[in-house]
Protein backbone atom coordinates (compact mmCIF):
# COMPACT_ATOMS: atom_id res chain seq x y z
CA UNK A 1 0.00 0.00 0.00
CA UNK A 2 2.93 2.71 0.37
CA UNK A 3 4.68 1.42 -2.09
CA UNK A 4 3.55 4.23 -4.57
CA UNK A 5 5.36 6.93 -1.84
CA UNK A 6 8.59 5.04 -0.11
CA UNK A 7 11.57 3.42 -1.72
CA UNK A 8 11.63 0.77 1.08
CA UNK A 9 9.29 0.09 3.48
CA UNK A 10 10.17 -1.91 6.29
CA UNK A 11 7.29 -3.50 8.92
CA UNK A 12 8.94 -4.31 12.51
CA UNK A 13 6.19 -6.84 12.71
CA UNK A 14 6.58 -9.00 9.49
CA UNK A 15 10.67 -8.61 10.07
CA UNK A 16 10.26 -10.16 13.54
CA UNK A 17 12.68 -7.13 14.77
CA UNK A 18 12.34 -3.79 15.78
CA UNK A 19 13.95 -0.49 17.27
CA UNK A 20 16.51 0.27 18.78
CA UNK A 21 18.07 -3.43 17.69
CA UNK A 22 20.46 -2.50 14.64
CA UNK A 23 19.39 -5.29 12.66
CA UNK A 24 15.93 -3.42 11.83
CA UNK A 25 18.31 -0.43 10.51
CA UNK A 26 20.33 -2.88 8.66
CA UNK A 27 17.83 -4.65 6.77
CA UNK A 28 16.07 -0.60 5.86
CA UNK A 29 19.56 -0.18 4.33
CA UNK A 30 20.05 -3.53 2.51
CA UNK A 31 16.07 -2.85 1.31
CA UNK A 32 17.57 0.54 0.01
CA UNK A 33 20.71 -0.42 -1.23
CA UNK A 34 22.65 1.87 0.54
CA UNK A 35 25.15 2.57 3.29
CA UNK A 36 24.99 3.93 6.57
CA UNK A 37 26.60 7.23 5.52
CA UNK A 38 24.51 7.64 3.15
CA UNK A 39 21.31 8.02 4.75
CA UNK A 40 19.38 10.33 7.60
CA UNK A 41 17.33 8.79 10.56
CA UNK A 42 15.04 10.96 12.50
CA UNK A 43 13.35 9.53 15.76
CA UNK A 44 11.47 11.48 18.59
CA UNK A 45 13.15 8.39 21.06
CA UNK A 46 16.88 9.50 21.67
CA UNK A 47 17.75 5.92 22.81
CA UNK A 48 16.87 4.77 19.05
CA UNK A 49 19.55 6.55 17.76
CA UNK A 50 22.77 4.82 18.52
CA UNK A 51 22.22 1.68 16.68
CA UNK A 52 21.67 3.73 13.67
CA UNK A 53 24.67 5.45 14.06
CA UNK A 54 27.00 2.26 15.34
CA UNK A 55 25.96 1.50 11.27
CA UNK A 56 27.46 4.87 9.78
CA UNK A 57 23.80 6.51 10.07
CA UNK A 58 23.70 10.00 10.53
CA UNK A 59 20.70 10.75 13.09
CA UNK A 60 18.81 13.87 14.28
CA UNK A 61 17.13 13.86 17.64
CA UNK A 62 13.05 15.32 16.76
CA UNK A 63 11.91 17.16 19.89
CA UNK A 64 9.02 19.55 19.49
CA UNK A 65 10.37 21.60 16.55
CA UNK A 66 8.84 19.73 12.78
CA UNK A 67 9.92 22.78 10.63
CA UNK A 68 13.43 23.04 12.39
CA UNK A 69 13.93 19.23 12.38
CA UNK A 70 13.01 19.00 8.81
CA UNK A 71 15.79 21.31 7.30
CA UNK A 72 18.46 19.34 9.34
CA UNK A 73 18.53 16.11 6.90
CA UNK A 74 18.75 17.79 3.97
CA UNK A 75 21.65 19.80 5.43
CA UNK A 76 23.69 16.52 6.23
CA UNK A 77 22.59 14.50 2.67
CA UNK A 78 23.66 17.96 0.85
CA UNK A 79 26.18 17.12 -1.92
CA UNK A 80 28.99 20.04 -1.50
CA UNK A 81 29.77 19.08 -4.60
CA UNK A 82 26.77 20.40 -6.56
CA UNK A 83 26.68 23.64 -4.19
């Protein structure tokens, strides 16, 4: 059903895993095809966080700001590069 919208999606409850265990972030990025550096995680639960980034993960901490939190990933994915 979300197919359409996501690249990957990944349901703790059919993978028989879930947060904070790292293998729940490691099969997201074998589903994506990627590496840990080269992807964003966002959680609202601080204590999810470093099993993403034990993987290479680069994670932002959501508290109670959307707006703010949403400009961070694009700020760490940001290609200097193509600046």
């Amino acid at each position: 059903m979300w197919t359409d919208f996501f690249d990957a999606v990944i349901f703790s409850e059919l993978e028989g895993v879930r947060k904070p265990s790292p293998l729940i972030y490691q099969r997201a990025l074998d589903a994506l095809g990627l590496t840990g550096p080269e992807c964003v995680f966002v959680d609202d639960h601080a204590e999810n966080l470093p099993p993403a980034e034990a993987l290479g993960i680069r994670t932002v901490h959501h508290t109670t700001d959307p707006v703010g939190t949403a400009t961070i990933p694009d700020s760490l994915l940001r290609d200097p590069t193509l600046v």
